[in-house]
N, C-alpha and C. Protein backbone atom coordinates (compact mmCIF):
# COMPACT_ATOMS: atom_id res chain seq x y z
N UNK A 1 0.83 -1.18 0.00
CA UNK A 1 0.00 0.00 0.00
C UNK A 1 0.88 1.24 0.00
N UNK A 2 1.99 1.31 0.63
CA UNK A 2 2.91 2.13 0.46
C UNK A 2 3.36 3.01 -0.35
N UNK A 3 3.66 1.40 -1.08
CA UNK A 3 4.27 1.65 -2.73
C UNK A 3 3.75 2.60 -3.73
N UNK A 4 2.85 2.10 -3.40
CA UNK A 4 1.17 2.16 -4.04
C UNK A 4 0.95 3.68 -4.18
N UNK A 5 1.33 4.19 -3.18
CA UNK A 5 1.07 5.67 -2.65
C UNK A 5 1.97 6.37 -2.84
N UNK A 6 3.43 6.14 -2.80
CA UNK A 6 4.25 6.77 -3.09
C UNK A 6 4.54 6.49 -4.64
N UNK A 7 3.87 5.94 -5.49
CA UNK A 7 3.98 6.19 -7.07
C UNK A 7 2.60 5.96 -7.34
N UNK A 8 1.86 6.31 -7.33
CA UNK A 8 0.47 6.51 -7.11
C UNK A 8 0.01 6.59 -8.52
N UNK A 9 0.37 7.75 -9.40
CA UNK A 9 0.45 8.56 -10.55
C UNK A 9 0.83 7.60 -11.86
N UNK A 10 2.14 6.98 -11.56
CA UNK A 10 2.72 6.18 -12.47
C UNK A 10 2.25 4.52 -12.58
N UNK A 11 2.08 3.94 -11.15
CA UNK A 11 1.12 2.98 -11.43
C UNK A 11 0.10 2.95 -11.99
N UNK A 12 -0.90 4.22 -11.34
CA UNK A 12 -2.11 3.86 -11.86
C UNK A 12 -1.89 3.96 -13.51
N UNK A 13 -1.17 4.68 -14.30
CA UNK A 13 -0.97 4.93 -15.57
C UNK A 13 -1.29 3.92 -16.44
N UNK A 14 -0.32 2.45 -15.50
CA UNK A 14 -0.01 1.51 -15.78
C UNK A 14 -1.44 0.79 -16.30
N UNK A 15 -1.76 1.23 -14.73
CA UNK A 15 -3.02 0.00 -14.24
C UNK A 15 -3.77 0.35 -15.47
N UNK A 16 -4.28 1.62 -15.61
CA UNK A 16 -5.20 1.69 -16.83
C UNK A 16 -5.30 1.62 -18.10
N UNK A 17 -3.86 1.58 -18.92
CA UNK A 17 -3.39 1.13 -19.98
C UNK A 17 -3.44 -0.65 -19.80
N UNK A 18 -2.64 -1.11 -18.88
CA UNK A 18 -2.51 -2.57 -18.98
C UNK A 18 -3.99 -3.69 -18.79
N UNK A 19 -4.60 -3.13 -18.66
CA UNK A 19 -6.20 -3.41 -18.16
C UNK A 19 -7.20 -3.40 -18.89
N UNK A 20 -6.42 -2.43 -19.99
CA UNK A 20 -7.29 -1.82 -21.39
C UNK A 20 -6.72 -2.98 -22.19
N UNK A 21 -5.66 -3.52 -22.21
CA UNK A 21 -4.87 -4.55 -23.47
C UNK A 21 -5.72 -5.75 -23.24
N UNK A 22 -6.18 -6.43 -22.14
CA UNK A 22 -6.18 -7.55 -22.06
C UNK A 22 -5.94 -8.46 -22.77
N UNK A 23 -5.89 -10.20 -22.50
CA UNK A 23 -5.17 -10.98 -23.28
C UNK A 23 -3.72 -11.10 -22.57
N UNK A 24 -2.43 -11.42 -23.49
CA UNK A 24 -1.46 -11.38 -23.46
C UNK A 24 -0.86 -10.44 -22.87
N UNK A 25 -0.90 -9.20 -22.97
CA UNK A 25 -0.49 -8.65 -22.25
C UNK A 25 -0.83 -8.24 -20.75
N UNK A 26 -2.19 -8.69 -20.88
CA UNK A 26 -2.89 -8.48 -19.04
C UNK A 26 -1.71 -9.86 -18.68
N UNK A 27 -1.86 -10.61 -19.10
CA UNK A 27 -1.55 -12.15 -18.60
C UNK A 27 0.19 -11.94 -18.35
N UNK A 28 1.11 -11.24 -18.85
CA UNK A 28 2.56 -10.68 -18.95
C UNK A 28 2.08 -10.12 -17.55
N UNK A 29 1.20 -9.01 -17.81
CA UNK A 29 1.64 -8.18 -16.20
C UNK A 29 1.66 -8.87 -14.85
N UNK A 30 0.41 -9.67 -15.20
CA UNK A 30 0.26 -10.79 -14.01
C UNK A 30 1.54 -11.23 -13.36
N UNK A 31 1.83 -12.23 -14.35
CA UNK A 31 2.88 -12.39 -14.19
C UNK A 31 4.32 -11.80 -13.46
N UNK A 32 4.01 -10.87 -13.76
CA UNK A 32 5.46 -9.96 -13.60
C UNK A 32 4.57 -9.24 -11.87
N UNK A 33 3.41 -9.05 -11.70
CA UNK A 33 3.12 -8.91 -10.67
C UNK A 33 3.63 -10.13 -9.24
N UNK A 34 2.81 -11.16 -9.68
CA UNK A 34 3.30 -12.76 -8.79
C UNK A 34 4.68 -12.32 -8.41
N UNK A 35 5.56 -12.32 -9.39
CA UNK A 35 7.30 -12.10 -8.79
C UNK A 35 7.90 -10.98 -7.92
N UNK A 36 7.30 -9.90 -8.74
CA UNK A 36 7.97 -8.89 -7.74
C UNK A 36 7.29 -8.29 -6.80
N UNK A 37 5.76 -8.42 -6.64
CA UNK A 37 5.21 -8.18 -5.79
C UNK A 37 4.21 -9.28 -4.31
N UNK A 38 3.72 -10.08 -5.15
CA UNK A 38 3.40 -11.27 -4.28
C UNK A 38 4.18 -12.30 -3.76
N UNK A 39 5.62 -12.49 -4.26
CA UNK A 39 6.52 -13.09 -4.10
C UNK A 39 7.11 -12.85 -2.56
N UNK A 40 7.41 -11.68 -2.72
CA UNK A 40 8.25 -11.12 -1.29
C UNK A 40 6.87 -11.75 -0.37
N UNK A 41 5.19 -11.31 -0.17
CA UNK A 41 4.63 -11.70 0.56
C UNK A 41 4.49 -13.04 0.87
N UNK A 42 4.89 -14.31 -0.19
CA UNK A 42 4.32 -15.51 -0.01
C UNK A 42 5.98 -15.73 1.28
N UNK A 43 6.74 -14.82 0.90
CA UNK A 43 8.14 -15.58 1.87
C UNK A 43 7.90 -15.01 3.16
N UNK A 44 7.34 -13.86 3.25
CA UNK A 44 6.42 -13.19 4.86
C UNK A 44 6.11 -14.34 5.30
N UNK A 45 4.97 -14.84 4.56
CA UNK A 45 4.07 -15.77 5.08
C UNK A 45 4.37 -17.17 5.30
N UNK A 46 5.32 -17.43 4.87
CA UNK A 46 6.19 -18.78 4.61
C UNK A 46 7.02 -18.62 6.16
N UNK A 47 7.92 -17.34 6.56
CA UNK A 47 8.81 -17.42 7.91
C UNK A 47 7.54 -17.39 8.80
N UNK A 48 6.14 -16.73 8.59
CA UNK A 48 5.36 -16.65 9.42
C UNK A 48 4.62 -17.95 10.20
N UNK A 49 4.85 -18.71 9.52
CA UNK A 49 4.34 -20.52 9.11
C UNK A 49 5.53 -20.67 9.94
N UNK A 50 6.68 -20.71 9.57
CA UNK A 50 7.65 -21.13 10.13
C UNK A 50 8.08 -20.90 11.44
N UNK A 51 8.01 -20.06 12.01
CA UNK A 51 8.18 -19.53 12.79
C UNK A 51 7.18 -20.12 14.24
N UNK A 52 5.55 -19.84 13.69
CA UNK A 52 4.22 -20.57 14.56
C UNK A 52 3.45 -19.23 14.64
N UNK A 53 4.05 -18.46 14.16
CA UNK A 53 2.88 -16.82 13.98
C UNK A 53 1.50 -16.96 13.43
N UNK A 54 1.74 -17.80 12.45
CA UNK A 54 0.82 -18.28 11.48
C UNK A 54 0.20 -19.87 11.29
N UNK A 55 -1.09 -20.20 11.27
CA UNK A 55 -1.12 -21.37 10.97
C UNK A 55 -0.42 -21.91 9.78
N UNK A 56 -0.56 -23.43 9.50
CA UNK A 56 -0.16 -23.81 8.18
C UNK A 56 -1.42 -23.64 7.70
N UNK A 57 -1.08 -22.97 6.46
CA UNK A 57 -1.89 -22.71 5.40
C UNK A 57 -1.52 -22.79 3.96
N UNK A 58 -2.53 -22.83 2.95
CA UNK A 58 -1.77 -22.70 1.37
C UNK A 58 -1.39 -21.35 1.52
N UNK A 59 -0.21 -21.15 1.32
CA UNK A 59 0.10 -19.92 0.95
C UNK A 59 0.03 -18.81 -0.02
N UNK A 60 0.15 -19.36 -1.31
CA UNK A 60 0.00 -18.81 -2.51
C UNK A 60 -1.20 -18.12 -2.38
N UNK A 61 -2.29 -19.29 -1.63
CA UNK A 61 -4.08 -18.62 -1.58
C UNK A 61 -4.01 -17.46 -0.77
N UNK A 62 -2.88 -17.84 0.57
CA UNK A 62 -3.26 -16.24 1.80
C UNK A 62 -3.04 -15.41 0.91
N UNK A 63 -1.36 -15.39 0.66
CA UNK A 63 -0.95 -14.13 -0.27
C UNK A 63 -1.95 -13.69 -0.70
N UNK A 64 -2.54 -14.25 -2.02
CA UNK A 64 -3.40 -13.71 -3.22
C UNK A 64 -4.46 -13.27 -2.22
N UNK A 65 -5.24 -13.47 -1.42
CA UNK A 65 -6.47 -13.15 -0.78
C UNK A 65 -5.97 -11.76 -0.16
N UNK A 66 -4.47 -11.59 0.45
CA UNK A 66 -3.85 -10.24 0.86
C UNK A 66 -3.97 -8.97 -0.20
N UNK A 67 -3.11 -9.70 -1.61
CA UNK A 67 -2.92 -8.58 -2.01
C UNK A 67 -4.56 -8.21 -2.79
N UNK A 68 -5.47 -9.33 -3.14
CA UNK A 68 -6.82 -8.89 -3.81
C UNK A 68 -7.41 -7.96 -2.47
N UNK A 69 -6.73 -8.06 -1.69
CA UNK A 69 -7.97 -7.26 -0.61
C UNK A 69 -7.21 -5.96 -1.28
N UNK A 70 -5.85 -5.31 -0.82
CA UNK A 70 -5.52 -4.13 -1.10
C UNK A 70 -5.64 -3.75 -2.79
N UNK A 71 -5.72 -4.83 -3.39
CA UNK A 71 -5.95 -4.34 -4.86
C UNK A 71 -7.44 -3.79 -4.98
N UNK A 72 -8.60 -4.49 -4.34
CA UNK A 72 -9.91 -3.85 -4.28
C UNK A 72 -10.24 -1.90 -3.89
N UNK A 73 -9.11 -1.67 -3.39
CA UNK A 73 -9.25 -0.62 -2.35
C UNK A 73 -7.82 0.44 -3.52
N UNK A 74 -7.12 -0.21 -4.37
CA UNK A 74 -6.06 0.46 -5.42
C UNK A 74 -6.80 0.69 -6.73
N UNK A 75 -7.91 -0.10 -6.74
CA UNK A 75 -8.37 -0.09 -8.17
C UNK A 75 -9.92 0.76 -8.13
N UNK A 76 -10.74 0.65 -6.92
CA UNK A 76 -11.87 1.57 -6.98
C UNK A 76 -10.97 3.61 -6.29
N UNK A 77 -9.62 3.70 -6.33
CA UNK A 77 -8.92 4.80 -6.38
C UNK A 77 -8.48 5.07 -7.79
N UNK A 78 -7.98 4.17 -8.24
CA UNK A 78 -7.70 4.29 -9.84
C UNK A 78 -8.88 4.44 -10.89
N UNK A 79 -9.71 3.82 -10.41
CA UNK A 79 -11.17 3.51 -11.83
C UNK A 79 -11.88 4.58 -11.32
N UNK A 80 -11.81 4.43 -9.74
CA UNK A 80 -13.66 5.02 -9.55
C UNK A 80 -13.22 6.30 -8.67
N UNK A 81 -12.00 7.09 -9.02
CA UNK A 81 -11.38 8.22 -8.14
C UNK A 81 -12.09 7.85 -6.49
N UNK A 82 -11.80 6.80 -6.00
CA UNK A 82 -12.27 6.76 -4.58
C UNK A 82 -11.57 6.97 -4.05
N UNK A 83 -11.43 7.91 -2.64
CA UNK A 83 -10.42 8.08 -1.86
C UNK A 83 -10.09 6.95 -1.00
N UNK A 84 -8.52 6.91 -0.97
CA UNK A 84 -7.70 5.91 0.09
C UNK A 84 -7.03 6.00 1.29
N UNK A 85 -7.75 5.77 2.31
CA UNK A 85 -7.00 6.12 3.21
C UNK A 85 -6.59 4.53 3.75
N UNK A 86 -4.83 5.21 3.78
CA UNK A 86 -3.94 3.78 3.77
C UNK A 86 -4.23 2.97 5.18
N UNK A 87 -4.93 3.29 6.67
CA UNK A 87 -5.63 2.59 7.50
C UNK A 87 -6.77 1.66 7.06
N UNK A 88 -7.50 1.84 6.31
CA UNK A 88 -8.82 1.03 6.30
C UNK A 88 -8.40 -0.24 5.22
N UNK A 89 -7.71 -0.22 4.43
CA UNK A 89 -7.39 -1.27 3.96
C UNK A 89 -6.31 -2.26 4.84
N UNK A 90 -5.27 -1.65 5.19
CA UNK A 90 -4.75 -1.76 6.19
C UNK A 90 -5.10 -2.63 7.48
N UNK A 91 -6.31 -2.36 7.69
CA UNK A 91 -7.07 -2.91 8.88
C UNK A 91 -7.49 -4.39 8.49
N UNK A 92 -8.11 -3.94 7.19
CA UNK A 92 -8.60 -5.55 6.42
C UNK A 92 -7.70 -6.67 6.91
N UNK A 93 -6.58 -6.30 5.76
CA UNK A 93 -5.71 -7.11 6.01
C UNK A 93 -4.83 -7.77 7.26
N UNK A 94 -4.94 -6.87 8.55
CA UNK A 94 -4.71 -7.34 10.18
C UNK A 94 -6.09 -8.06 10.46
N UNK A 95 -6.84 -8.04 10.00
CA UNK A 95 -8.23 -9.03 10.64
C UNK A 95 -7.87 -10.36 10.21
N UNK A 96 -7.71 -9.79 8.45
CA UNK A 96 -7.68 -11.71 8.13
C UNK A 96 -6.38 -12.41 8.65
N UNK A 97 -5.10 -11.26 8.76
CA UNK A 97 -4.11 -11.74 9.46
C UNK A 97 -4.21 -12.46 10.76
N UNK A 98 -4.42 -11.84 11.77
CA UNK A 98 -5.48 -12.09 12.85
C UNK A 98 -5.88 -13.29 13.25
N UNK A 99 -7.13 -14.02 12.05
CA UNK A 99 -7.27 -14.91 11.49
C UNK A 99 -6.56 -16.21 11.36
N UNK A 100 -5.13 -16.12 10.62
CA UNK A 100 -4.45 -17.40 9.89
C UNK A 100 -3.47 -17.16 11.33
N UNK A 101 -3.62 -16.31 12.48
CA UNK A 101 -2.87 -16.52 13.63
C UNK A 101 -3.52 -17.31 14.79
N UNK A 102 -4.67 -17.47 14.88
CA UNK A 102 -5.39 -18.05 15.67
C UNK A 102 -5.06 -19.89 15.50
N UNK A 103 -4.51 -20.24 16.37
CA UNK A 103 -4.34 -22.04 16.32
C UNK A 103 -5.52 -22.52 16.82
């Protein structure tokens, strides 16, 4: 969400050109999303497992369920000019966290 905010302008650029291609090129960004951005989270969640912070869980699924929550809350700012305030999504994501912590 950070990120997100501190290039705000140039992502969304992205978001709305790459969104417009679909096909092959939606399916490239994907891609290139999984690695450099869901990647770092699935290894969060992997020491988090490891560790006992976290239940065992599929991971790939937490991740993706993480970042679709903050993508819901990046994309009605990008499409639907909704304002973001970086707490309320934020929060989401500590509930379901929350959640995969409970044994």
């Amino acid at each position: 969400m950070d990120h997100f905010l501190a290039n705000e302008e140039s992502i969304a650029l992205v978001m709305r050109e790459v969104f417009g291609l679909g096909g092959v090129p939606l399916a490239a960004f994907a891609e290139t999303f999984a690695k450099r951005v869901r990647q770092p989270l699935d290894d969060i969640m992997c020491r988090g497992i490891e560790s006992g912070e976290l239940r065992r869980e599929d991971v790939i699924a937490c991740a993706m369920a993480i970042t679709g929550m903050l993508n819901m809350f990046i994309l009605a700012h990008v499409f639907g000019r909704a304002a973001i305030d970086r707490q309320i999504p934020l929060r989401q994501v500590e509930h379901y966290l929350r959640g995969l912590a409970e044994q």
